[in-house]
C-alpha atoms as a PDB file:
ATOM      1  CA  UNK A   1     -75.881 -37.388 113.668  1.00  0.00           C
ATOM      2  CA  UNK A   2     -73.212 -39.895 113.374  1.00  0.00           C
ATOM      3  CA  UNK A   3     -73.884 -42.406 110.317  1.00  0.00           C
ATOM      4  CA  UNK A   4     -72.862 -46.156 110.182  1.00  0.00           C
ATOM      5  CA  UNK A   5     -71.062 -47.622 106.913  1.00  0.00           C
ATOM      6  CA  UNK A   6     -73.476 -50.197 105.455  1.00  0.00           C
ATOM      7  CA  UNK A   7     -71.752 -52.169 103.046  1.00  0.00           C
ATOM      8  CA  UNK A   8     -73.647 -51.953  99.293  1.00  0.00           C
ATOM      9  CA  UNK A   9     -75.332 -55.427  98.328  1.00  0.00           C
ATOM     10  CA  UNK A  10     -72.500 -57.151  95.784  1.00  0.00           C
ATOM     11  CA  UNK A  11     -73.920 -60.878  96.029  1.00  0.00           C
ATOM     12  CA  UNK A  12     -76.649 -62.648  98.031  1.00  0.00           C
ATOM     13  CA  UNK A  13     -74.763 -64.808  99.795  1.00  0.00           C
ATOM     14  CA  UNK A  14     -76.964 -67.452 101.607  1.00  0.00           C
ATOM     15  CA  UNK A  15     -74.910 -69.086 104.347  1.00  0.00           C
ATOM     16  CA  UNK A  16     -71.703 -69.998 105.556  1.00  0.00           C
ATOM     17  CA  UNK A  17     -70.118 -72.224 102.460  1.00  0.00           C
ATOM     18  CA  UNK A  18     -70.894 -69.406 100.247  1.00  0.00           C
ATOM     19  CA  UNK A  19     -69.198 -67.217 101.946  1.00  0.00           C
ATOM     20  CA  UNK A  20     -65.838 -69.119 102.126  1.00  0.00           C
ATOM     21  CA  UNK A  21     -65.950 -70.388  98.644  1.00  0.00           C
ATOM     22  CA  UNK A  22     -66.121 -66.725  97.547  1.00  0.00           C
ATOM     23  CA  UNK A  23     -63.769 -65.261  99.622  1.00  0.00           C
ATOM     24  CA  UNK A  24     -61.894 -63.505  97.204  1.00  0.00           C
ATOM     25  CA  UNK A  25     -65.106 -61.730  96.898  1.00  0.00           C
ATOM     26  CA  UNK A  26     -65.534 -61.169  99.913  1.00  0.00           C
ATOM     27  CA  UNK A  27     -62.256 -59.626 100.663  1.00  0.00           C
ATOM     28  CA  UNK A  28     -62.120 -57.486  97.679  1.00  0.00           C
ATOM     29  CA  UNK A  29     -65.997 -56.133  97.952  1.00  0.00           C
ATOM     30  CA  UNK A  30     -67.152 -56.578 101.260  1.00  0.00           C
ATOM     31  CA  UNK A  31     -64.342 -55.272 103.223  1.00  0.00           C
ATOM     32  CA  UNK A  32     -63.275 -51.945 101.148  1.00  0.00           C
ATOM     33  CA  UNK A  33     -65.206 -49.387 103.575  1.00  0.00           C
ATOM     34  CA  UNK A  34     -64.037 -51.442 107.016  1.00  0.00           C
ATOM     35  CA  UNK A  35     -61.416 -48.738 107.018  1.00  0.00           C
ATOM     36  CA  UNK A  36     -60.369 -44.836 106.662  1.00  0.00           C
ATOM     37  CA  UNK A  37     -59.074 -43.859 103.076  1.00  0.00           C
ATOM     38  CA  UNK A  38     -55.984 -42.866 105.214  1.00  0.00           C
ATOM     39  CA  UNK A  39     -55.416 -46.906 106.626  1.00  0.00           C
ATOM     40  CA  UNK A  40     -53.817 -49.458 105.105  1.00  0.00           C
ATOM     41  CA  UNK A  41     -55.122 -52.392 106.784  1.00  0.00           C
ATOM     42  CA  UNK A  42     -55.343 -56.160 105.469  1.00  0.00           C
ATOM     43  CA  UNK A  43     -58.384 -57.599 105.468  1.00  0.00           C
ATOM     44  CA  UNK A  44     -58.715 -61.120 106.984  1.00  0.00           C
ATOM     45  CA  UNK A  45     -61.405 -63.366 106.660  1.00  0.00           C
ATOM     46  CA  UNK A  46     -60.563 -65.643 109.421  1.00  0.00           C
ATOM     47  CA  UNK A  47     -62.200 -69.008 110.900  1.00  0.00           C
ATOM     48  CA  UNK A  48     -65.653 -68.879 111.948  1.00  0.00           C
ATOM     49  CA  UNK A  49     -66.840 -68.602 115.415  1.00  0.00           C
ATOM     50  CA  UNK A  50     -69.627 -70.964 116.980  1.00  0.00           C
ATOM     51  CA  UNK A  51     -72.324 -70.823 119.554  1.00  0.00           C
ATOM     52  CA  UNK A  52     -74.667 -73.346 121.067  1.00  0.00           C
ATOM     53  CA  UNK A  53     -77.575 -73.544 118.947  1.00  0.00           C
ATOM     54  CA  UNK A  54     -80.086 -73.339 122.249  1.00  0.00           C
ATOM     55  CA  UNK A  55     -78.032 -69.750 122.893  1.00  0.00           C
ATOM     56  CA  UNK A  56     -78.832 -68.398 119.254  1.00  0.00           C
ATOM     57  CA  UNK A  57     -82.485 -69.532 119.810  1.00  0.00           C
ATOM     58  CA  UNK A  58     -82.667 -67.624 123.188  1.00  0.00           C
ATOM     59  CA  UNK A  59     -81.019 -64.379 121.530  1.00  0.00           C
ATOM     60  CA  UNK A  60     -83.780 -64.055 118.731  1.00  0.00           C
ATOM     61  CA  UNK A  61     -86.192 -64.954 121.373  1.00  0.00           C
ATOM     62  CA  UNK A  62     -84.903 -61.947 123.286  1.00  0.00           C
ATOM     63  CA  UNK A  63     -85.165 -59.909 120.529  1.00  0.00           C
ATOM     64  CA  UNK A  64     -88.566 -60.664 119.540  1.00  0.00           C
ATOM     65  CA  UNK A  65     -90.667 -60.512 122.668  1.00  0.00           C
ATOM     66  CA  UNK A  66     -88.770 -56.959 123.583  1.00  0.00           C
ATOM     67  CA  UNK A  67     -87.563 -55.501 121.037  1.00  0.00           C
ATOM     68  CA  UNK A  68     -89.855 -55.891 118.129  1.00  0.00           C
ATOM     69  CA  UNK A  69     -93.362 -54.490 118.182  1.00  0.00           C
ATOM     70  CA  UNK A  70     -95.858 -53.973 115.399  1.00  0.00           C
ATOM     71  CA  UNK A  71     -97.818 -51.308 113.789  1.00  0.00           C
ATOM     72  CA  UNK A  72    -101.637 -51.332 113.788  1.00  0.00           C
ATOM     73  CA  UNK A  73    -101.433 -52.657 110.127  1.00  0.00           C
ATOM     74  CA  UNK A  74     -99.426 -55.350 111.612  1.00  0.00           C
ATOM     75  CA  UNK A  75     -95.925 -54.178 110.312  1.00  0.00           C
ATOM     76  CA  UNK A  76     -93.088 -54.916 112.636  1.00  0.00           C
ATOM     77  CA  UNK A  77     -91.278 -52.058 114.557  1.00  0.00           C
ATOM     78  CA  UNK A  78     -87.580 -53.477 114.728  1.00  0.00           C
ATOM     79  CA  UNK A  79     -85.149 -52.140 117.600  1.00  0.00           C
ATOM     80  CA  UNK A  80     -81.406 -52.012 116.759  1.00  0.00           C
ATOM     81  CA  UNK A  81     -80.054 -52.647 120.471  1.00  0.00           C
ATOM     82  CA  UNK A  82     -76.266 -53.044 122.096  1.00  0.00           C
ATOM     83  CA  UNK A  83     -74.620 -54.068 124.990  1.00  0.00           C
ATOM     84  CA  UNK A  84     -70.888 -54.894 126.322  1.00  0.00           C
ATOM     85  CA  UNK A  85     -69.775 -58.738 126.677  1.00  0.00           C
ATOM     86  CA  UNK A  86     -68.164 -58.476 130.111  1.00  0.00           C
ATOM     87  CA  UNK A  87     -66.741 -62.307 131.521  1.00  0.00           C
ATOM     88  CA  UNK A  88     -69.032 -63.909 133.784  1.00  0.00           C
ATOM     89  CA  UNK A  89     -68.280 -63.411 137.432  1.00  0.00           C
ATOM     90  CA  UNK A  90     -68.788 -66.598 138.535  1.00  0.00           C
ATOM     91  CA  UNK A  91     -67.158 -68.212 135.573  1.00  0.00           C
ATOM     92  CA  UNK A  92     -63.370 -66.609 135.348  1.00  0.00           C
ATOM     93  CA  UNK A  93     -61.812 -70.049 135.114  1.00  0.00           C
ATOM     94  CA  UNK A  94     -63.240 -71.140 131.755  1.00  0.00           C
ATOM     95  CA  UNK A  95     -63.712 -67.249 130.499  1.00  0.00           C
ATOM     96  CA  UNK A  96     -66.874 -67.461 129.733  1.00  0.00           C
ATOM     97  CA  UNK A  97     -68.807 -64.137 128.675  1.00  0.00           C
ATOM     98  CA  UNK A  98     -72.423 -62.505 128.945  1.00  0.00           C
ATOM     99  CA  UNK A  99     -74.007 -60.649 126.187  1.00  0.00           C
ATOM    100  CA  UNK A 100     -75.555 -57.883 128.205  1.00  0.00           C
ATOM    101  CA  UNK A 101     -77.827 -55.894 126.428  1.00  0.00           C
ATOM    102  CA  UNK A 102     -77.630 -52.353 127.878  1.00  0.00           C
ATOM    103  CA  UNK A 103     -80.685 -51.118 129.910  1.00  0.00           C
ATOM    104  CA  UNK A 104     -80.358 -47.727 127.931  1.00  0.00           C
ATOM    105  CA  UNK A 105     -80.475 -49.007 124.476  1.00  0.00           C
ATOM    106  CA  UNK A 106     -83.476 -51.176 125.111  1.00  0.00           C
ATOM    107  CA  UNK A 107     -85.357 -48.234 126.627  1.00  0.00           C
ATOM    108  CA  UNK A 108     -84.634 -46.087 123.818  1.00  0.00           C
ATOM    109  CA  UNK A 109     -85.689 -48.569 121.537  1.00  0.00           C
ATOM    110  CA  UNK A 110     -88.992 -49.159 123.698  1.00  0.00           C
ATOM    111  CA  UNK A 111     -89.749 -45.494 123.419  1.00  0.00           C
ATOM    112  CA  UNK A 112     -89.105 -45.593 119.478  1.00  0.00           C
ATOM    113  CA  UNK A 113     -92.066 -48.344 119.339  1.00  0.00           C
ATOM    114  CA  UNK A 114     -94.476 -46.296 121.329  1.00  0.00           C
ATOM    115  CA  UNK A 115     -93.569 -42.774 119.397  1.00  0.00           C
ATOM    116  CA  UNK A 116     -93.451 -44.450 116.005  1.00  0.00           C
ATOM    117  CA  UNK A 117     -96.937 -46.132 116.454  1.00  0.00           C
ATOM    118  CA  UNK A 118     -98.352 -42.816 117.649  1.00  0.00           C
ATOM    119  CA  UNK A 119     -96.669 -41.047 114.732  1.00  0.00           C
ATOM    120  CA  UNK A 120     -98.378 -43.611 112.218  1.00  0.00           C
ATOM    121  CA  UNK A 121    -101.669 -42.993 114.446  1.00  0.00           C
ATOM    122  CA  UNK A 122    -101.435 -38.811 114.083  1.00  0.00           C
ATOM    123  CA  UNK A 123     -99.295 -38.624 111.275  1.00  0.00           C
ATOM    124  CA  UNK A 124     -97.837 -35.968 113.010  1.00  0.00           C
ATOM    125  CA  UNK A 125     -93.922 -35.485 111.528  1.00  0.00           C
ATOM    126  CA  UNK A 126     -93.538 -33.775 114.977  1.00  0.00           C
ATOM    127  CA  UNK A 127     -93.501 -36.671 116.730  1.00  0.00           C
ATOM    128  CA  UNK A 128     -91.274 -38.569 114.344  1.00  0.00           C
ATOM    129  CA  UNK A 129     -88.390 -35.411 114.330  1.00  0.00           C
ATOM    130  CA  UNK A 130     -88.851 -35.134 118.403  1.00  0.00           C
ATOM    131  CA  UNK A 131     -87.856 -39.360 118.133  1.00  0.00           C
ATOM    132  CA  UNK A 132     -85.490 -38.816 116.217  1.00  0.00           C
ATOM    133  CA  UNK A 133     -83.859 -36.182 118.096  1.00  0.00           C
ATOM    134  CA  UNK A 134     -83.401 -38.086 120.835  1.00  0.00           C
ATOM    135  CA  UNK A 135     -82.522 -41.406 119.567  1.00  0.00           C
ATOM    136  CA  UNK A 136     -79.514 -39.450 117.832  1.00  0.00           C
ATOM    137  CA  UNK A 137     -80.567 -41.438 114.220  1.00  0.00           C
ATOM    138  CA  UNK A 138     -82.423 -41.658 111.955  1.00  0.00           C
ATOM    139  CA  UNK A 139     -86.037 -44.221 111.864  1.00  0.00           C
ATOM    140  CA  UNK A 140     -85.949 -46.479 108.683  1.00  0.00           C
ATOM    141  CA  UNK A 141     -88.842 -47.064 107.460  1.00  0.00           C
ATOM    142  CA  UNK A 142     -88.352 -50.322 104.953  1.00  0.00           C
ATOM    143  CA  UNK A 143     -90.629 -52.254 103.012  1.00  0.00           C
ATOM    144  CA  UNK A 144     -90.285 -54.783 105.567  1.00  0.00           C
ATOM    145  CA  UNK A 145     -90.096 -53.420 108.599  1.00  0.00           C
ATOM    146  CA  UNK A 146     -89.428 -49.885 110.411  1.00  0.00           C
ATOM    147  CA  UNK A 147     -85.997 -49.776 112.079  1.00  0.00           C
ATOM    148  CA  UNK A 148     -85.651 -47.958 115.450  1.00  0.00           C
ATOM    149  CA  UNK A 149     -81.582 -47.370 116.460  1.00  0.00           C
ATOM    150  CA  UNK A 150     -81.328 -47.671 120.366  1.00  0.00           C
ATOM    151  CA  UNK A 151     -77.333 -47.229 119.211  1.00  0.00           C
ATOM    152  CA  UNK A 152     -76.841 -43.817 119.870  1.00  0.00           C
ATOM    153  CA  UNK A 153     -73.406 -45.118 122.993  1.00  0.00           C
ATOM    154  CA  UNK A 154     -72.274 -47.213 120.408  1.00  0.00           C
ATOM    155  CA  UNK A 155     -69.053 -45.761 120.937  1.00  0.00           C
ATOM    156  CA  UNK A 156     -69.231 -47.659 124.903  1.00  0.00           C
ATOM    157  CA  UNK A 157     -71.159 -50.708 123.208  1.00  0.00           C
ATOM    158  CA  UNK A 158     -68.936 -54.553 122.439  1.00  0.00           C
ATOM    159  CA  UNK A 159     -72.037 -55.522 120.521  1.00  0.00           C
ATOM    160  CA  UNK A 160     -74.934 -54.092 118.075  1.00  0.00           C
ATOM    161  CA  UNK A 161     -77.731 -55.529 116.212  1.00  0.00           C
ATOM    162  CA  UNK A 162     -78.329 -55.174 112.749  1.00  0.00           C
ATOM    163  CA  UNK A 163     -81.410 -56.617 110.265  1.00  0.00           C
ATOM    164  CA  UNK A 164     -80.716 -57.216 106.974  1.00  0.00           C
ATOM    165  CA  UNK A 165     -83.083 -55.947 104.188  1.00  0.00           C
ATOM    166  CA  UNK A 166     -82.257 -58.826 102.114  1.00  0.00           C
ATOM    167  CA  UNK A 167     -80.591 -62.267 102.880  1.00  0.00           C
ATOM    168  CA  UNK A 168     -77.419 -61.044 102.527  1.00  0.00           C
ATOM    169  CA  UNK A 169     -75.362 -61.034 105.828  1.00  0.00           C
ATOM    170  CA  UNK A 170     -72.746 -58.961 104.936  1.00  0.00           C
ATOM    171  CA  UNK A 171     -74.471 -56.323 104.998  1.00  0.00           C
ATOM    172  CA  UNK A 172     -74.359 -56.651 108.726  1.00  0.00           C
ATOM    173  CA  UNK A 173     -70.873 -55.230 108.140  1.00  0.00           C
ATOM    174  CA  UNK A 174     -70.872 -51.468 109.536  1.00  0.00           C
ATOM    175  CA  UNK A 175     -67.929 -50.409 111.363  1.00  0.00           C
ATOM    176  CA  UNK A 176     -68.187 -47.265 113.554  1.00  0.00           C
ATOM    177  CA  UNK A 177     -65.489 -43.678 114.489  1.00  0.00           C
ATOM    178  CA  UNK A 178     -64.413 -45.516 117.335  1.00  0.00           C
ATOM    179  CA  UNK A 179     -62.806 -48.359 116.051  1.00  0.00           C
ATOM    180  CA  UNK A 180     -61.481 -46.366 112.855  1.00  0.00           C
ATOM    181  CA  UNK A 181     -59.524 -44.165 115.903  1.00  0.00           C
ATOM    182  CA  UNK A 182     -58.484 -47.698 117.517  1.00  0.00           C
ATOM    183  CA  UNK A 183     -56.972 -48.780 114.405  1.00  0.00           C
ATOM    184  CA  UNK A 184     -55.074 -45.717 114.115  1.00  0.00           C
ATOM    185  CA  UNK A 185     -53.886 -45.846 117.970  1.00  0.00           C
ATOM    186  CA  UNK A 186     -55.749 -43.414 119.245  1.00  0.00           C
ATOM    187  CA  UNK A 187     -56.870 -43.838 122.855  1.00  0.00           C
ATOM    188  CA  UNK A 188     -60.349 -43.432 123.261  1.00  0.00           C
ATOM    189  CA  UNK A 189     -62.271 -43.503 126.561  1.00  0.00           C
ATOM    190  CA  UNK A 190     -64.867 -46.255 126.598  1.00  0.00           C
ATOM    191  CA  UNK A 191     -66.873 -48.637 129.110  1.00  0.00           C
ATOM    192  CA  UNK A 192     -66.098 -51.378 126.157  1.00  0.00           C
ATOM    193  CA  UNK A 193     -64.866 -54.603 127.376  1.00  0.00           C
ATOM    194  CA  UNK A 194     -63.323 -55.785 124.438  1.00  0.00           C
ATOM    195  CA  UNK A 195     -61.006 -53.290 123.137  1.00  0.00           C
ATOM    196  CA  UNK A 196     -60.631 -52.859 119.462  1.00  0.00           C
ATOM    197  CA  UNK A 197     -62.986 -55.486 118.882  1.00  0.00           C
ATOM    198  CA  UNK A 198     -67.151 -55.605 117.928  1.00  0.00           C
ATOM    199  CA  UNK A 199     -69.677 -57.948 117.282  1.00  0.00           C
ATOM    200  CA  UNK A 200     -72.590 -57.204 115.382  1.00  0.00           C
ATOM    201  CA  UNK A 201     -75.652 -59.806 115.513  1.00  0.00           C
ATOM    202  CA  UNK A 202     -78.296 -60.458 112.982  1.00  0.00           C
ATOM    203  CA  UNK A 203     -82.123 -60.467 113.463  1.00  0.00           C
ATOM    204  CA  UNK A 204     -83.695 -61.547 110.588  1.00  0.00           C
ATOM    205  CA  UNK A 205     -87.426 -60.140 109.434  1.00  0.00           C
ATOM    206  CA  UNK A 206     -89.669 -63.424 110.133  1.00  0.00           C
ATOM    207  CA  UNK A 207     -92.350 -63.108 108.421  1.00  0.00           C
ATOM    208  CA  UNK A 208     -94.470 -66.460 109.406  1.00  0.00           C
ATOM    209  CA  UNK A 209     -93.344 -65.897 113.003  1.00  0.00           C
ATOM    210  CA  UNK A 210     -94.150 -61.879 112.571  1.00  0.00           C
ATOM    211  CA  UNK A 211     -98.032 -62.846 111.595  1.00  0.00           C
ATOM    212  CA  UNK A 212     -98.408 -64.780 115.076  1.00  0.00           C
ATOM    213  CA  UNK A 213     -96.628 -62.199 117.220  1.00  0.00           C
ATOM    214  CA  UNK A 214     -98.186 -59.265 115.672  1.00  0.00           C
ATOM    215  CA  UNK A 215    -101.492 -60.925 116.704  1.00  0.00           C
ATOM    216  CA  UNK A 216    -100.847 -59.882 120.933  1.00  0.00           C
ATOM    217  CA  UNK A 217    -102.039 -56.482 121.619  1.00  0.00           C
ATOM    218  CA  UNK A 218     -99.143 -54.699 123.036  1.00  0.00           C
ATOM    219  CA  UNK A 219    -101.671 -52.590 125.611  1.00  0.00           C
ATOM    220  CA  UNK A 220    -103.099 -55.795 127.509  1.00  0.00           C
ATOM    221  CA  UNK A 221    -101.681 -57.228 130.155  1.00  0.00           C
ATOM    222  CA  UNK A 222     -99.344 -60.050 129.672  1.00  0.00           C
ATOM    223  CA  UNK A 223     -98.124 -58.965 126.529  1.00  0.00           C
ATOM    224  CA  UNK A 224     -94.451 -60.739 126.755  1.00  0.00           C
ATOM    225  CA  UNK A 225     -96.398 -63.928 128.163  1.00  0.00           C
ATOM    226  CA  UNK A 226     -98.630 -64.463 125.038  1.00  0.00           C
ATOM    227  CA  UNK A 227     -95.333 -63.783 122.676  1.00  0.00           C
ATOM    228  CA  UNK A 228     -93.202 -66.309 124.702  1.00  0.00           C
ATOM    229  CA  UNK A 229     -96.156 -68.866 124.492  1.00  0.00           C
ATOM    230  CA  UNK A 230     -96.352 -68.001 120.695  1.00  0.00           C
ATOM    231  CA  UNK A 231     -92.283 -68.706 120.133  1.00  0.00           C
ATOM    232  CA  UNK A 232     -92.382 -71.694 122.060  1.00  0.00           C
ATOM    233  CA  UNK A 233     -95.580 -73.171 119.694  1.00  0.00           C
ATOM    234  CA  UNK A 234     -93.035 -72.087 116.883  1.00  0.00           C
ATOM    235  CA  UNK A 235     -89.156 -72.744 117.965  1.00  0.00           C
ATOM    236  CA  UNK A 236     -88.557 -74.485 114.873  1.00  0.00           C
ATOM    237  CA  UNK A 237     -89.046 -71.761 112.781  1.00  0.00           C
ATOM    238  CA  UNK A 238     -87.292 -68.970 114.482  1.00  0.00           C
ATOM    239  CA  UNK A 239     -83.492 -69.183 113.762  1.00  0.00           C
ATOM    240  CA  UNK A 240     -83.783 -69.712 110.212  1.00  0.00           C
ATOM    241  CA  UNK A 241     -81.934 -72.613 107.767  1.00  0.00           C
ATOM    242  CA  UNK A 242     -78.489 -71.104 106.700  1.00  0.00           C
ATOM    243  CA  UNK A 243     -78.368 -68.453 109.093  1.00  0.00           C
ATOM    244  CA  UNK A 244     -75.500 -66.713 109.486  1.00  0.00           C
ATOM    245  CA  UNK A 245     -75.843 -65.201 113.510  1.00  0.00           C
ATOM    246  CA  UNK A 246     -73.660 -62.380 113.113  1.00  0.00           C
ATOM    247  CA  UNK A 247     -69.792 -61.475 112.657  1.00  0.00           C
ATOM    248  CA  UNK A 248     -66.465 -60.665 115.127  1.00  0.00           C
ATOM    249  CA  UNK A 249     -64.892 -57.268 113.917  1.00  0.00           C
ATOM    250  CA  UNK A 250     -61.290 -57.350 115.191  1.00  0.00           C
ATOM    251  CA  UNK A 251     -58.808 -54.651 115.034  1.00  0.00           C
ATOM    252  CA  UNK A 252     -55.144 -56.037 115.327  1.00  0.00           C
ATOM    253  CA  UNK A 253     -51.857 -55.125 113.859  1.00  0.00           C
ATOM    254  CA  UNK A 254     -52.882 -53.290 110.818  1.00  0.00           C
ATOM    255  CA  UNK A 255     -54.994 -55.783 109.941  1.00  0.00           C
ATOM    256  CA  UNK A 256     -59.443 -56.135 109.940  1.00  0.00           C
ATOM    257  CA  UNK A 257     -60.118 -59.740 110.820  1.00  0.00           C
ATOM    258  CA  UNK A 258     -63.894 -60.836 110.206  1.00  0.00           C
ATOM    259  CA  UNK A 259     -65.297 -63.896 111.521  1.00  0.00           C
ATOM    260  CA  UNK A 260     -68.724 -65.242 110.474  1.00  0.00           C
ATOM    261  CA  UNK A 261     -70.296 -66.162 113.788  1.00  0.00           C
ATOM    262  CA  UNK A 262     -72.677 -69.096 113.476  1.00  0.00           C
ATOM    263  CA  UNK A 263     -74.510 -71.775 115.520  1.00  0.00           C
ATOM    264  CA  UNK A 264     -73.746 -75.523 115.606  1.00  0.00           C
ATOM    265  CA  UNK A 265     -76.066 -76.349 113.159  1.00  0.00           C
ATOM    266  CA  UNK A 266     -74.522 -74.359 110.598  1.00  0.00           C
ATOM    267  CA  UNK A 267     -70.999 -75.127 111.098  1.00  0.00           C
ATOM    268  CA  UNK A 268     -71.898 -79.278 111.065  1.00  0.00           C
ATOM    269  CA  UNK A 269     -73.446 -78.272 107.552  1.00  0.00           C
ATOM    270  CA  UNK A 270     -70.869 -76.049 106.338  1.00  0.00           C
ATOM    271  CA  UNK A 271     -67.916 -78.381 107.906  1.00  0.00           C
ATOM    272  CA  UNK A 272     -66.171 -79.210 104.526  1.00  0.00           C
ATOM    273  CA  UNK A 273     -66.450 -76.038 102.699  1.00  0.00           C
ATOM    274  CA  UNK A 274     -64.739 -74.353 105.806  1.00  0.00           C
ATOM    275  CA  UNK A 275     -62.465 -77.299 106.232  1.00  0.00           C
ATOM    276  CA  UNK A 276     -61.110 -76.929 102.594  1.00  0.00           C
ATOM    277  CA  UNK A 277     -60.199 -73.143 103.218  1.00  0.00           C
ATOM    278  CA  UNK A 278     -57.492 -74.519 105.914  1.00  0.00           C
ATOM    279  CA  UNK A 279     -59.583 -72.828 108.813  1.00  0.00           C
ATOM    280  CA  UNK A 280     -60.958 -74.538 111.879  1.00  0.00           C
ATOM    281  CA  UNK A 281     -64.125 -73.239 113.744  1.00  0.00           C
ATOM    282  CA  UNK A 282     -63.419 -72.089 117.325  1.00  0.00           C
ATOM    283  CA  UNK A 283     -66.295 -72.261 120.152  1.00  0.00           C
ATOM    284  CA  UNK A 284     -67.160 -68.821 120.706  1.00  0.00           C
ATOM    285  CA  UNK A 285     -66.797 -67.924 124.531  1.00  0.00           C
ATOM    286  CA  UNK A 286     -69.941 -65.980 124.887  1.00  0.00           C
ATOM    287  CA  UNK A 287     -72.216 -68.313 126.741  1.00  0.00           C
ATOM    288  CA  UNK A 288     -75.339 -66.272 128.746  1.00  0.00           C
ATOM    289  CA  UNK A 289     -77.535 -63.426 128.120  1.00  0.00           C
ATOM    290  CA  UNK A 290     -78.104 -61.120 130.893  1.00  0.00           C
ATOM    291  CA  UNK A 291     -78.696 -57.099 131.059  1.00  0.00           C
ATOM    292  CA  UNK A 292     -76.572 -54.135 131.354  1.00  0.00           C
ATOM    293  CA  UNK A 293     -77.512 -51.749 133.672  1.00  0.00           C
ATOM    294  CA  UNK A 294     -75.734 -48.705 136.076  1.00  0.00           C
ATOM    295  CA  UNK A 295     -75.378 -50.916 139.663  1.00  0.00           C
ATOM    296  CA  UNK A 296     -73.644 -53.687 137.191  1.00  0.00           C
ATOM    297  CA  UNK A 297     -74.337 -56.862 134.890  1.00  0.00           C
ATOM    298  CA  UNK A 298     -77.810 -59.171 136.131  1.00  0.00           C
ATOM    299  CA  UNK A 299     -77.973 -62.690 133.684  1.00  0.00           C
ATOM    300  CA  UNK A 300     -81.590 -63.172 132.138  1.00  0.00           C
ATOM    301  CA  UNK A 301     -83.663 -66.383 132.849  1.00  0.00           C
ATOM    302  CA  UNK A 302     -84.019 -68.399 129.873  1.00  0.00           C
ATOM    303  CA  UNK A 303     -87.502 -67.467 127.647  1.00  0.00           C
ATOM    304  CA  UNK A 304     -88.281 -70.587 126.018  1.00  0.00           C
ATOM    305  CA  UNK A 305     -87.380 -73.466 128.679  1.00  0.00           C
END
């Protein structure tokens, strides 16, 4: 099975001044394994990238109510999903892109909650090497939570999701073969939209908001009702304080570029620090959520309006 590299933990870095007032740091540590010992790219930590705050609500929303579930002794069962981030049809003038979660990494992920929870039921290590075998990875079970990777088409993915085991975003960091061969010129056939390029988003383990959702049995009816009516009672605790949403992998002329992505909030709090490196945060283009499935791309209704 094909392994991601997760960065090691160097420095808890807690939000988006830290990580440009360190970026020597950053470069040096963070960025050694974004490339084959045969490359000889430059690492670039480059300006950060911004989304609407109400859009990096929605996402953890999204990822809550479908893919996170919860053990019977209310641990939460995490899903690692992915997706391409095609330009909106109906939007080709501004360029404005969906984050499309594909159809076949959410129902891998939904069949890793339902075989993990019968696996902690039987304790049967059947049913956890049949999973595994056809999620193509590996289960982690944490201290925090139990990971389930829906990733296995990475390779065909623009975006992944990653959850941290400590508050350290970098270790969102992970690069995969396909954009090692991209780097190198190799053609590679792919259903990606954004060539040589990958975002990987951050879903932080919640534990106030984990208590309330793990309360909704996942067998009665109405299950993703009673967690949307739970997140709404709670929006101002879901997208953490200092949260650093994810990062922009680029591949371009021997060089890595990294952007932090972040929401508004952050970047109006982080403004100077990021000023005084030079940079200036651009508006990311990614603007809706929808799904990714074979007859094409369908946008997602909002969850918490």
């Amino acid at each position: 099975m094909e392994r991601f590299i997760i960065f090691p933990v160097h420095k808890i870095v807690m939000n988006i001044r830290d990580i440009y007032q360190n970026r020597d740091a950053v470069l040096a540590k963070a960025f050694e394994d974004l490339q084959a010992e045969t490359q000889k790219l430059t690492p670039v930590l480059d300006s950060p990238e911004v989304l609407q705050d109400d859009f990096v609500l929605e996402w953890l929303a999204l990822n809550y109510v479908f893919a996170t579930d919860f053990g019977a002794d209310g641990r939460p069962i995490i899903g690692r999903i992915g997706g391409i981030i095609p330009l909106h049809p109906s939007c080709t003038q501004d360029k404005k892109r969906v984050l499309a979660v594909a159809a076949a990494s959410m129902n891998k992920v939904a069949y890793g909650h339902q075989e993990i929870k019968a696996f902690e039921k039987k304790k049967d290590k059947k049913i956890l090497s049949e999973l595994e075998n056809r999620l193509e990875r590996e289960v982690e079970f944490r201290e925090d939570a139990t990971i389930v990777n829906g990733l296995s088409n990475i390779a065909h993915y623009d975006f992944s999701t990653g959850v941290v085991a400590v508050q350290n975003p970098l270790e969102l960091l992970e690069t995969s073969l396909y954009l090692l061969l991209r780097a190198d010129g190799v053609t590679v056939l792919s259903d990606k939209c954004l060539e040589g390029e990958q975002y990987v988003f951050n879903v932080p383990v919640n534990d106030v908001l984990f208590r309330e959702l793990s309360k909704v049995n996942a067998e009665e009816r109405g299950e993703c009702e009673k967690k949307i009516a739970i997140l709404k009672e709670n929006k101002s605790i879901i997208v953490p304080d200092n949260f650093i949403a994810g990062f922009h992998i680029t591949y371009k002329e021997k060089c890595v570029i990294v952007r932090p992505v972040i929401g508004r909030r952050e970047m109006d709090a982080g403004m100077g620090s990021i000023e005084g490196q030079g940079l200036q945060p651009e508006e990311s283009d990614i603007a809706y959520i929808g799904a990714s499935m074979t007859d094409g791309v369908a946008l997602m209704e909002k969850l918490l309006d």
